[in-house]
Protein backbone atom coordinates (compact mmCIF):
# COMPACT_ATOMS: atom_id res chain seq x y z
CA UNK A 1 146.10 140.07 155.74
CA UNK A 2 143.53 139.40 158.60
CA UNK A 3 143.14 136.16 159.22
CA UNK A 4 140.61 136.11 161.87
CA UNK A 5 138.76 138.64 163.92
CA UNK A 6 138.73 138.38 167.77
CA UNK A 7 137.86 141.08 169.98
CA UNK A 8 137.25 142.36 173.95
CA UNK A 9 135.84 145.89 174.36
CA UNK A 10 138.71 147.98 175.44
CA UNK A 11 137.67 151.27 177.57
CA UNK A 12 137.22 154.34 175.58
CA UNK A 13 138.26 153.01 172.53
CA UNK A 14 134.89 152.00 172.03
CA UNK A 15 135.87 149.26 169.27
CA UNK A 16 136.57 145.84 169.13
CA UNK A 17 140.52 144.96 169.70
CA UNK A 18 142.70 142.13 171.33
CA UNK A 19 145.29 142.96 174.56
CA UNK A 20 147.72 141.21 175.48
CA UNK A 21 150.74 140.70 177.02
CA UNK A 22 152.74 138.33 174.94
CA UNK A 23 155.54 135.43 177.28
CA UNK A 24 154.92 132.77 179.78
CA UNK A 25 151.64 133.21 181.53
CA UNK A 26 151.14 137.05 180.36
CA UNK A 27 154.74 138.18 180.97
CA UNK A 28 157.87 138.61 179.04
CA UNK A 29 161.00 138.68 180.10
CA UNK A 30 162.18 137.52 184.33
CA UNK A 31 164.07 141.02 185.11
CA UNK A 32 160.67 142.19 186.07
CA UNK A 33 161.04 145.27 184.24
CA UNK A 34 157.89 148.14 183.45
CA UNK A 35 158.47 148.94 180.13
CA UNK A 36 156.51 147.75 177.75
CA UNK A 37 156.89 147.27 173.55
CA UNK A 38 153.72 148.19 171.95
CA UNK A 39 152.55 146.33 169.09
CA UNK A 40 149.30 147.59 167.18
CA UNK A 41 147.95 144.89 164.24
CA UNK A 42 145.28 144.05 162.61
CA UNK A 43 146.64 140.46 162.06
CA UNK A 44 146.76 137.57 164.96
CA UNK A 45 149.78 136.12 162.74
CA UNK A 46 152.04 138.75 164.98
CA UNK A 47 151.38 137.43 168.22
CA UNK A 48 152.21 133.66 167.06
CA UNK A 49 155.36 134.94 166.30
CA UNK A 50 156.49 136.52 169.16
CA UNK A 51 154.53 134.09 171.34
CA UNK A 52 155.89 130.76 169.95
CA UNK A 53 159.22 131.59 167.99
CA UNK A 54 160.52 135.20 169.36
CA UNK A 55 160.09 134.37 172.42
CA UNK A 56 161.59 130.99 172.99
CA UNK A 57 164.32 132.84 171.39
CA UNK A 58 164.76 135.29 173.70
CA UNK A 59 163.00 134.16 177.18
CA UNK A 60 165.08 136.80 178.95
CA UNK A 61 163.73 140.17 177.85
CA UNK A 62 163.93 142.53 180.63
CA UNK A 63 159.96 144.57 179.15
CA UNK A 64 156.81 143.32 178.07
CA UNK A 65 155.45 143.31 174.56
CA UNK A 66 151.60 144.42 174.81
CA UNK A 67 150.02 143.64 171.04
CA UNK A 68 146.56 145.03 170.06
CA UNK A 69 145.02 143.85 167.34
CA UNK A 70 141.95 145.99 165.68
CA UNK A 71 140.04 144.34 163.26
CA UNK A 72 141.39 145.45 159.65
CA UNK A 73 138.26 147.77 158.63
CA UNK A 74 138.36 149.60 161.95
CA UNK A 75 142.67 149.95 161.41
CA UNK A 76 143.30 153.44 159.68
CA UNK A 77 140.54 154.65 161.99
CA UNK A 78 141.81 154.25 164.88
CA UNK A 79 145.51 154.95 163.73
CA UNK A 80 145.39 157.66 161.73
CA UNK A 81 144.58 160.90 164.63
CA UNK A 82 147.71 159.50 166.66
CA UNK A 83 150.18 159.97 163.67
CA UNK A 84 152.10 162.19 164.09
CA UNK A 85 151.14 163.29 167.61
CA UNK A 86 153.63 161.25 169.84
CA UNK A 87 150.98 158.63 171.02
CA UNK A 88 151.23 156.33 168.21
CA UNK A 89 152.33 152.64 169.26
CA UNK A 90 156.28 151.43 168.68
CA UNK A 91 155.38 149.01 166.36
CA UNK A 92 152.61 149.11 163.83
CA UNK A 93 151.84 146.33 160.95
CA UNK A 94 150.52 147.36 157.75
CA UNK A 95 148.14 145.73 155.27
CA UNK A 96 149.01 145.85 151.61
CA UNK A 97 145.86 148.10 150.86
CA UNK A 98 146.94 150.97 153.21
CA UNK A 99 150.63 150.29 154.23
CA UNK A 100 151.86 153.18 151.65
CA UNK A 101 149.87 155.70 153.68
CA UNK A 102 152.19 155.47 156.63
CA UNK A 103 155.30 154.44 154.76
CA UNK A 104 155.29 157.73 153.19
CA UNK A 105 154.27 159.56 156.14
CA UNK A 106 157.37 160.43 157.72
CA UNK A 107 156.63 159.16 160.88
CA UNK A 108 157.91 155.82 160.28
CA UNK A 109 161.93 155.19 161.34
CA UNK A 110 164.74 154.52 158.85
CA UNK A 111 165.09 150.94 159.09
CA UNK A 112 168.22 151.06 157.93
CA UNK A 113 170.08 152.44 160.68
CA UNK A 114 169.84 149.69 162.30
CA UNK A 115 172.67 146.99 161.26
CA UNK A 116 171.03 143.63 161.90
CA UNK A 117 167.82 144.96 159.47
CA UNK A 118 170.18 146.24 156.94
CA UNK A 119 171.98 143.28 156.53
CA UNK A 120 169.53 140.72 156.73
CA UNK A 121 167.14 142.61 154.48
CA UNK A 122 169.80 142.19 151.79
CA UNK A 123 167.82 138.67 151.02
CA UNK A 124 164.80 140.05 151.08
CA UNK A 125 162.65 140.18 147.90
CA UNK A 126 162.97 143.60 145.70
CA UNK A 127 158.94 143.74 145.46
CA UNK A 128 158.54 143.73 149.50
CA UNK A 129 161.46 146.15 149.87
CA UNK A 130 159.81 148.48 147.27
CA UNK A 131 156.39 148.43 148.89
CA UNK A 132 158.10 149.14 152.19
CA UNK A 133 160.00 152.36 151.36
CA UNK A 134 159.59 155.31 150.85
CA UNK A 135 159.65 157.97 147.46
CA UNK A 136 163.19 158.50 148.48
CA UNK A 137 164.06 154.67 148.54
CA UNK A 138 164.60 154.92 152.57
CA UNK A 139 163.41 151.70 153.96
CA UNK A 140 160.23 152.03 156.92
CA UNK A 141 158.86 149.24 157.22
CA UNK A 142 159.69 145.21 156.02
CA UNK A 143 157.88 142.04 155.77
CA UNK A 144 158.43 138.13 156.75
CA UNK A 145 156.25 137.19 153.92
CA UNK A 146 155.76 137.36 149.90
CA UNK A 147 152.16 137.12 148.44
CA UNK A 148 152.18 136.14 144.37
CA UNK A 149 149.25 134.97 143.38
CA UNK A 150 148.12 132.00 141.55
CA UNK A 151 145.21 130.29 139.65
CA UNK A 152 144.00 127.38 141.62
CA UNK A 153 141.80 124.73 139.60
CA UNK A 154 140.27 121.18 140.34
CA UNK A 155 142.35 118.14 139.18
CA UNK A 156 139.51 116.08 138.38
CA UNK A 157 137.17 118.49 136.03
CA UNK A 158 139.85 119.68 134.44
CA UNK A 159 140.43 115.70 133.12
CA UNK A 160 136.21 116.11 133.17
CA UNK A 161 135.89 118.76 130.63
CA UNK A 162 139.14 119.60 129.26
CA UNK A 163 140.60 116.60 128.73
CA UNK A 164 144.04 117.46 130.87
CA UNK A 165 144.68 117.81 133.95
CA UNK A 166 148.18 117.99 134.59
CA UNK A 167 149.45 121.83 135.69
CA UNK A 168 151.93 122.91 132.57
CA UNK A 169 148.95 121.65 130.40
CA UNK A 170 146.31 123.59 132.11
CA UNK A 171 148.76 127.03 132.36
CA UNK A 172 148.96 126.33 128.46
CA UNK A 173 145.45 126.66 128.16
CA UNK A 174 145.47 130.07 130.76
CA UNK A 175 148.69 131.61 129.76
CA UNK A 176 146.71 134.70 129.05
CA UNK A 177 143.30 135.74 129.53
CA UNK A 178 141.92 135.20 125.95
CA UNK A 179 142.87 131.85 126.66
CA UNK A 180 141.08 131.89 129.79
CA UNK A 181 137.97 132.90 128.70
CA UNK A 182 137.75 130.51 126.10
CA UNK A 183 138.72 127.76 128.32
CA UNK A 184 136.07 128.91 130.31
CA UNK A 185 133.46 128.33 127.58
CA UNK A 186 134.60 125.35 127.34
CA UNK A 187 134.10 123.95 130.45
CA UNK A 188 130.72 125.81 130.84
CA UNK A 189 129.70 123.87 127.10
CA UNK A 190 131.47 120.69 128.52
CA UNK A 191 129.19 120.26 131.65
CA UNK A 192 125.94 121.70 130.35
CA UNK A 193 126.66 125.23 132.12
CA UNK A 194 126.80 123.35 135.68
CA UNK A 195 130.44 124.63 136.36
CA UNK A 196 132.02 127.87 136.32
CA UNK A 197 135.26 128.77 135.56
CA UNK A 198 135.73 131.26 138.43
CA UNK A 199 133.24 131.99 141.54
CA UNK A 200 133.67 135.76 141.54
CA UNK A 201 135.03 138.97 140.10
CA UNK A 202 136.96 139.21 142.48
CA UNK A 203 139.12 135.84 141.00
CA UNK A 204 139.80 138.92 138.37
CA UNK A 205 140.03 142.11 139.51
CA UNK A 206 143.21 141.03 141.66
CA UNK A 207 145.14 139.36 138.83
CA UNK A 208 144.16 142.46 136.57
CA UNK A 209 145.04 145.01 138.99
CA UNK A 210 147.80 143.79 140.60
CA UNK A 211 149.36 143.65 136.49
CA UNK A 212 149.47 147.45 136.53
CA UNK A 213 152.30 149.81 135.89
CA UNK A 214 150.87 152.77 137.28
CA UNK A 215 149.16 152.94 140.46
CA UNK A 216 145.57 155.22 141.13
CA UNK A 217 147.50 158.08 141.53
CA UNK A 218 150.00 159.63 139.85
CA UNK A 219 151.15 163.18 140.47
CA UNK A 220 147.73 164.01 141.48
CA UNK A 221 145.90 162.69 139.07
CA UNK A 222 143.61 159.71 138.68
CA UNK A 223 145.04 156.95 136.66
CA UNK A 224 142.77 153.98 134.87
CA UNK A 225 145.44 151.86 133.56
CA UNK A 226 144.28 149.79 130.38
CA UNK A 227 144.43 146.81 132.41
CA UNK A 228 141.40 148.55 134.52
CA UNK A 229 139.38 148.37 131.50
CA UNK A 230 140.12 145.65 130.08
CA UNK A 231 138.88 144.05 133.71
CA UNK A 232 136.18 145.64 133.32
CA UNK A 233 134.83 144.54 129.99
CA UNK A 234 136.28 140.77 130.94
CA UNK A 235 134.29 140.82 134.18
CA UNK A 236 131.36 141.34 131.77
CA UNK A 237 131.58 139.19 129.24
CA UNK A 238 132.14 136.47 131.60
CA UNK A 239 129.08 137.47 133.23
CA UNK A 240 127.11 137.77 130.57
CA UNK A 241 128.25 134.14 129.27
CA UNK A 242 127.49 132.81 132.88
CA UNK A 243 131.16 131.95 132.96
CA UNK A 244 131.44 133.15 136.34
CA UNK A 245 129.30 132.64 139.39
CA UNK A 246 128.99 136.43 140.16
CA UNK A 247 129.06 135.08 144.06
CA UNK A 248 130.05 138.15 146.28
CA UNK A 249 133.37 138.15 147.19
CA UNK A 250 134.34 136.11 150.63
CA UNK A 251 131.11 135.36 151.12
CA UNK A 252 129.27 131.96 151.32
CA UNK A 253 128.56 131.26 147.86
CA UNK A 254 132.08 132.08 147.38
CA UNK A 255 133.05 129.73 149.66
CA UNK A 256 130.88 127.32 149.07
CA UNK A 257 132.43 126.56 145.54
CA UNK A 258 135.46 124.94 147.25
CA UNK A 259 133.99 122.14 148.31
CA UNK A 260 131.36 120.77 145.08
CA UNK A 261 131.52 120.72 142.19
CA UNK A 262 130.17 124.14 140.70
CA UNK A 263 133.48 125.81 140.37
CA UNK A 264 136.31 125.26 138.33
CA UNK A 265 139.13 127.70 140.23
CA UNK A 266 140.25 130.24 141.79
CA UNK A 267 142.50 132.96 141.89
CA UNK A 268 144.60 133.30 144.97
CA UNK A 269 147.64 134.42 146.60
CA UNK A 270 150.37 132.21 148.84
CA UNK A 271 147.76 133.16 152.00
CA UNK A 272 144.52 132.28 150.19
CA UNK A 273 145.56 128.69 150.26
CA UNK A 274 146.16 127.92 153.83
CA UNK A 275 143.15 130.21 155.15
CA UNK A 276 140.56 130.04 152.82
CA UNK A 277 141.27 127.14 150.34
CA UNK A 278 142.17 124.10 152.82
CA UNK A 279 139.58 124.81 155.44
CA UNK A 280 136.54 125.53 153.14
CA UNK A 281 137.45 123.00 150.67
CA UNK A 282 138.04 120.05 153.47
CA UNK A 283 138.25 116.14 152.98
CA UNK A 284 135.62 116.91 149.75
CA UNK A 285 138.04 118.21 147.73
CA UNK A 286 141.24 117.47 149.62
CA UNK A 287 144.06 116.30 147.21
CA UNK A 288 141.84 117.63 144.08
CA UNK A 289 143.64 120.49 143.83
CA UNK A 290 146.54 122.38 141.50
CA UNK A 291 147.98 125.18 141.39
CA UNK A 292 149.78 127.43 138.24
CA UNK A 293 150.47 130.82 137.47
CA UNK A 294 147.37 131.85 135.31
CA UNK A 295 146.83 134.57 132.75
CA UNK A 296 149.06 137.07 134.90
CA UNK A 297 151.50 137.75 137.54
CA UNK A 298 150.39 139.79 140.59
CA UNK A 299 150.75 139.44 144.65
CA UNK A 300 147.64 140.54 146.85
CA UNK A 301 148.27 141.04 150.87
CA UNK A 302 150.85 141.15 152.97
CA UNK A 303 152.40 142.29 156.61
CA UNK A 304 154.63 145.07 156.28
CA UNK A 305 155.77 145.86 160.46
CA UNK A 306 157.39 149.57 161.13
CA UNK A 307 158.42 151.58 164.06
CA UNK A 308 157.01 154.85 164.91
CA UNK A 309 159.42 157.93 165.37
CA UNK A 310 158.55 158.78 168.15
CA UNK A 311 158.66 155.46 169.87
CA UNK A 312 161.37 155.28 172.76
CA UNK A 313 161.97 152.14 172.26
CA UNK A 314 163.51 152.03 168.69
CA UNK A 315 166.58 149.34 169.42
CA UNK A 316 163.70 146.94 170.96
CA UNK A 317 161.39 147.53 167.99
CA UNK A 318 163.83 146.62 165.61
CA UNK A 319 165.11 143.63 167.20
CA UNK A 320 162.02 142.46 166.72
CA UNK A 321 161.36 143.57 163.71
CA UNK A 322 164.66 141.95 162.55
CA UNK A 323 164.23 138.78 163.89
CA UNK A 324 160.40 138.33 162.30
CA UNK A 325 161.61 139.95 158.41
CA UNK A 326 165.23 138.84 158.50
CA UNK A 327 166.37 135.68 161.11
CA UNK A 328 166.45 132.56 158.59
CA UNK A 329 166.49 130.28 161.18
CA UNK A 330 163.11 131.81 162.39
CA UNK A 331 161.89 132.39 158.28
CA UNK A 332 162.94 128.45 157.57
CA UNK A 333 160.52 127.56 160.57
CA UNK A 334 157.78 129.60 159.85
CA UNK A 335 157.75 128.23 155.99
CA UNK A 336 157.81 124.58 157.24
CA UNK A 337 155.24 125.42 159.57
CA UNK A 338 152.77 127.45 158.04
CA UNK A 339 153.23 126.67 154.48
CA UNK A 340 153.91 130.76 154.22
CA UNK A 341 155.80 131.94 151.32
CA UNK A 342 158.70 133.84 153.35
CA UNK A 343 159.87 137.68 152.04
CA UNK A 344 164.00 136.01 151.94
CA UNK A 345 164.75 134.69 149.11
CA UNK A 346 167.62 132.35 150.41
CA UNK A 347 165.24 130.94 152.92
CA UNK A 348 162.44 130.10 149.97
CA UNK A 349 165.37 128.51 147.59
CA UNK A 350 166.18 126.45 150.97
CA UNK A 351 162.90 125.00 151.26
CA UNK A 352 161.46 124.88 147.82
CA UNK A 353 163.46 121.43 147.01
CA UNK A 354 161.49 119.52 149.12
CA UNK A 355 158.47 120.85 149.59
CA UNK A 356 154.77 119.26 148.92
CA UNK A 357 151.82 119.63 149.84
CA UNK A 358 149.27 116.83 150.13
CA UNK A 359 145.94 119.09 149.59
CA UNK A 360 147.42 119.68 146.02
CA UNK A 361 148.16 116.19 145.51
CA UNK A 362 151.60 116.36 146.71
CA UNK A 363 152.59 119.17 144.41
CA UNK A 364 155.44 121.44 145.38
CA UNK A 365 153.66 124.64 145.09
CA UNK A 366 156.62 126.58 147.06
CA UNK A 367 158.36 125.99 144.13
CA UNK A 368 156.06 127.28 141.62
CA UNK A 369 155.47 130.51 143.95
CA UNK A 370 158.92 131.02 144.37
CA UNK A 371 158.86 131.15 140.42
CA UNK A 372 156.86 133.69 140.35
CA UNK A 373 158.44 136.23 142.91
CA UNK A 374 160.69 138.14 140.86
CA UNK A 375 158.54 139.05 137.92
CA UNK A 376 156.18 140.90 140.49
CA UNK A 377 156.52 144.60 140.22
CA UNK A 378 154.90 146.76 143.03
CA UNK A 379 155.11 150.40 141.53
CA UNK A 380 151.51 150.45 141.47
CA UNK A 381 151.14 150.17 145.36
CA UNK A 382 149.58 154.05 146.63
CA UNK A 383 148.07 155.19 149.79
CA UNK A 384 144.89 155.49 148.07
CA UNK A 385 144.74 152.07 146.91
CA UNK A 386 141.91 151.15 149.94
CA UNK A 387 139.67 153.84 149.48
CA UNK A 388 139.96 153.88 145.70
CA UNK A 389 139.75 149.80 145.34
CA UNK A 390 136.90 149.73 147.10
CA UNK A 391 135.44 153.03 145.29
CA UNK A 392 136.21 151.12 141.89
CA UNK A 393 134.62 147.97 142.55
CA UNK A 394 131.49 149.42 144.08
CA UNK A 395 130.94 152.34 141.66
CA UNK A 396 132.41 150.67 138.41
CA UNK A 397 133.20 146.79 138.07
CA UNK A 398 130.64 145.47 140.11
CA UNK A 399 128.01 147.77 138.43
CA UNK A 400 129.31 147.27 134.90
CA UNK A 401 130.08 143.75 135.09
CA UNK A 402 126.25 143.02 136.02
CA UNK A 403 125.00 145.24 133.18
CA UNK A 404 123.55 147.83 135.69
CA UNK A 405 125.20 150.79 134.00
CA UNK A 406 127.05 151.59 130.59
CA UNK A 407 130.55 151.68 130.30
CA UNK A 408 130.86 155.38 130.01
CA UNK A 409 128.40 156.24 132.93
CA UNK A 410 130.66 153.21 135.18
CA UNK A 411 133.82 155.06 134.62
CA UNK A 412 132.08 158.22 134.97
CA UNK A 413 130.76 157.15 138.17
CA UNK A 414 133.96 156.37 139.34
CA UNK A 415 135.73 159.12 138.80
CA UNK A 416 132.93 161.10 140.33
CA UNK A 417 133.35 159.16 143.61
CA UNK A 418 136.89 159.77 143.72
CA UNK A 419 136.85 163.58 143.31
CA UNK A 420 134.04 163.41 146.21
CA UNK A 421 136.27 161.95 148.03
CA UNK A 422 139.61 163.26 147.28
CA UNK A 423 138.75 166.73 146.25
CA UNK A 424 142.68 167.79 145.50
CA UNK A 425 142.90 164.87 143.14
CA UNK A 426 142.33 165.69 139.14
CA UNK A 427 139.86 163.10 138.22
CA UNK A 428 139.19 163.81 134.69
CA UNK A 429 135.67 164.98 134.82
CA UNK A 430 134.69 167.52 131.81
């Protein structure tokens, strides 16, 4: 997932990307050798791993590793004419939303060939491995982290309005989302309608979606699994109760709502806590904070890192590659430094004893993630997923959930949108 967007103009690129080489003052490596790794992301998380772990690891590389990091919406542009023709970069990282695109492209190497990756992705959660291989089950591409998802919700209106505040009484009164929207009314009859439950649709359409067992596509055919609709007619009933904000998604509204008063919780994965939770929510709300499962089980984002065929320098690639998805030494670090929720699963039950976290009020949410992990199935991960997310929210729940259009014209709308855009795919118009 991106966590921030830098950017120097770059020659004929014409777009907005980050060079550099990674090591001690700009180089890696002493042997003063001219080869070069080449890392394309979209994610500055990359280069703080090979900058302050990787490479204190190994100080006596004989190339340089040159990372350039695109900002996530410009990505697939900018990729997508080189695959295939030779030029693409060594290494490329993947966002959730369009990693299945390459991974089934048949440009990306068999990680498995390579024995350090093979073994040490033994650990590695089912759910990443699945996302990172392909239809055949040959693994492309891996991951150093795991992204389930949560409901996050303020300590103190909780006791306010619902008169409990502690986590397993709160997931009592969430364990499923009839429960949730009550609890919602509740708290919006509780404070005289001056909190919401949720800030956005977006705390929905995640934990909805990502509860799917089919993906958007399916043999070349547009799927709307029932969870799709019943998202959308809970997105509008909420609305329509003012049970929900209805701020736009990431923006400052949203935001906004994590340091008063005006919103209950929010649904987020692992990531959304240390990047969008802590910062926004400050010393305001600092320590206010819990964390359970909520009405569903899903993951949202993740780094998926795989190596192009045609990059000559395969055995470097996946050294790397191996050391950032599979060294537990390096994994253990990174979780006690970041707070990430790692992809090994040996590495999360190492650290989940102990772990707290002082903006939750000393809670040890590791251990309720690493709960969650294995009931997360990914089958519903496409290469469509986004272009058709986006197509979906813009041309159905967003619409619908406002009371802009009727249901049938919504889904109609949708499907419409989809055919325009994917004219191969059978959409279901009459």
């Amino acid at each position: 997932m991106l966590k921030k967007k830098l950017g120097v103009t770059i020659g004929a690129l014409s777009t907005l990307v980050i060079l550099s080489s990674c090591g001690n003052q700009g180089a890696v490596g002493t042997d003063g050798g001219d080869d070069s790794l080449v890392v394309w992301s979209f994610t500055d998380e990359i280069e703080d791993i090979i900058n302050n772990y990787y490479l204190e690891d190994y100080s006596d590389l004989d190339y340089d590793i040159d990372i350039v990091q695109f900002p996530t919406e410009e990505f697939e542009r900018i990729l997508d004419p080189l695959i295939g023709t030779g030029d693409e970069p060594d290494v490329i990282l993947m966002e959730q939303n369009f990693a299945k695109k390459y991974i089934d492209s048949g440009y990306l190497t068999d990680l498995e060939q390579f024995e350090g990756i093979r073994e040490g992705s033994q650990s590695t959660y089912d759910y990443v491995k699945e996302v990172g291989s392909q239809e055949d089950g040959t693994l492309v591409a891996n991951a150093w982290q795991a992204a389930p998802g949560a409901f996050f919700y303020r300590y103190s209106l909780a006791e306010e309005y619902l008169g409990v505040s502690e986590p397993e009484d709160v997931q009592a009164l969430i364990s499923d989302w009839d429960g949730f929207v009550d609890t919602a009314r509740q708290i919006r009859d509780a404070s005289d309608g001056e909190v919401y439950m949720i800030a956005s649709v977006d705390d929905l359409r995640f934990a909805f979606l990502g509860g799917r067992e089919q993906g958007w596509v399916v043999d070349d055919e547009l799927v709307i699994d029932d969870l799709a609709y019943e998202l959308l007619e809970t997105a509008l009933e909420m609305n329509e109760e003012n049970l929900l904000l209805d701020a736009p998604a990431s923006g400052a509204a949203y935001f906004a709502g994590m340091s008063n008063d005006e919103i209950f919780g929010y649904s987020l994965p692992t990531w959304g806590l240390n990047f969008w939770l802590e910062p926004n929510g400050g010393e305001a709300t600092a320590g206010d904070w819990r964390m359970v499962q909520g009405p569903s089980t899903y993951f949202r984002g993740g780094t998926w890192v795989g190596i192009s065929e045609s990059s000559e320098m395969k055995e470097e690639a996946a050294h790397l590659i191996e050391y950032a998805t599979t060294d537990q030494d390096f994994l253990e670090r990174w979780a006690n430094d970041t707070g990430d929720i790692v992809s090994n699963e040996d590495v999360v039950e190492e650290v989940r004893g102990d772990y707290s976290n002082d903006f939750l009020g000393g809670q040890n949410h590791y251990a309720e993630f690493a709960d969650m992990i294995d009931d997360i199935e990914a089958g519903f991960v496409t290469e469509f997923d986004q272009t058709i997310n986006d197509l979906f929210l813009d041309h159905a729940l967003t619409p619908y959930s406002k009371g802009e259009v009727e249901f049938d014209t919504a889904i109609r709308n949708f499907r419409q949108s989809v055919s325009n855009l994917f004219p191969y795919i059978e959409v279901g118009l009459d």
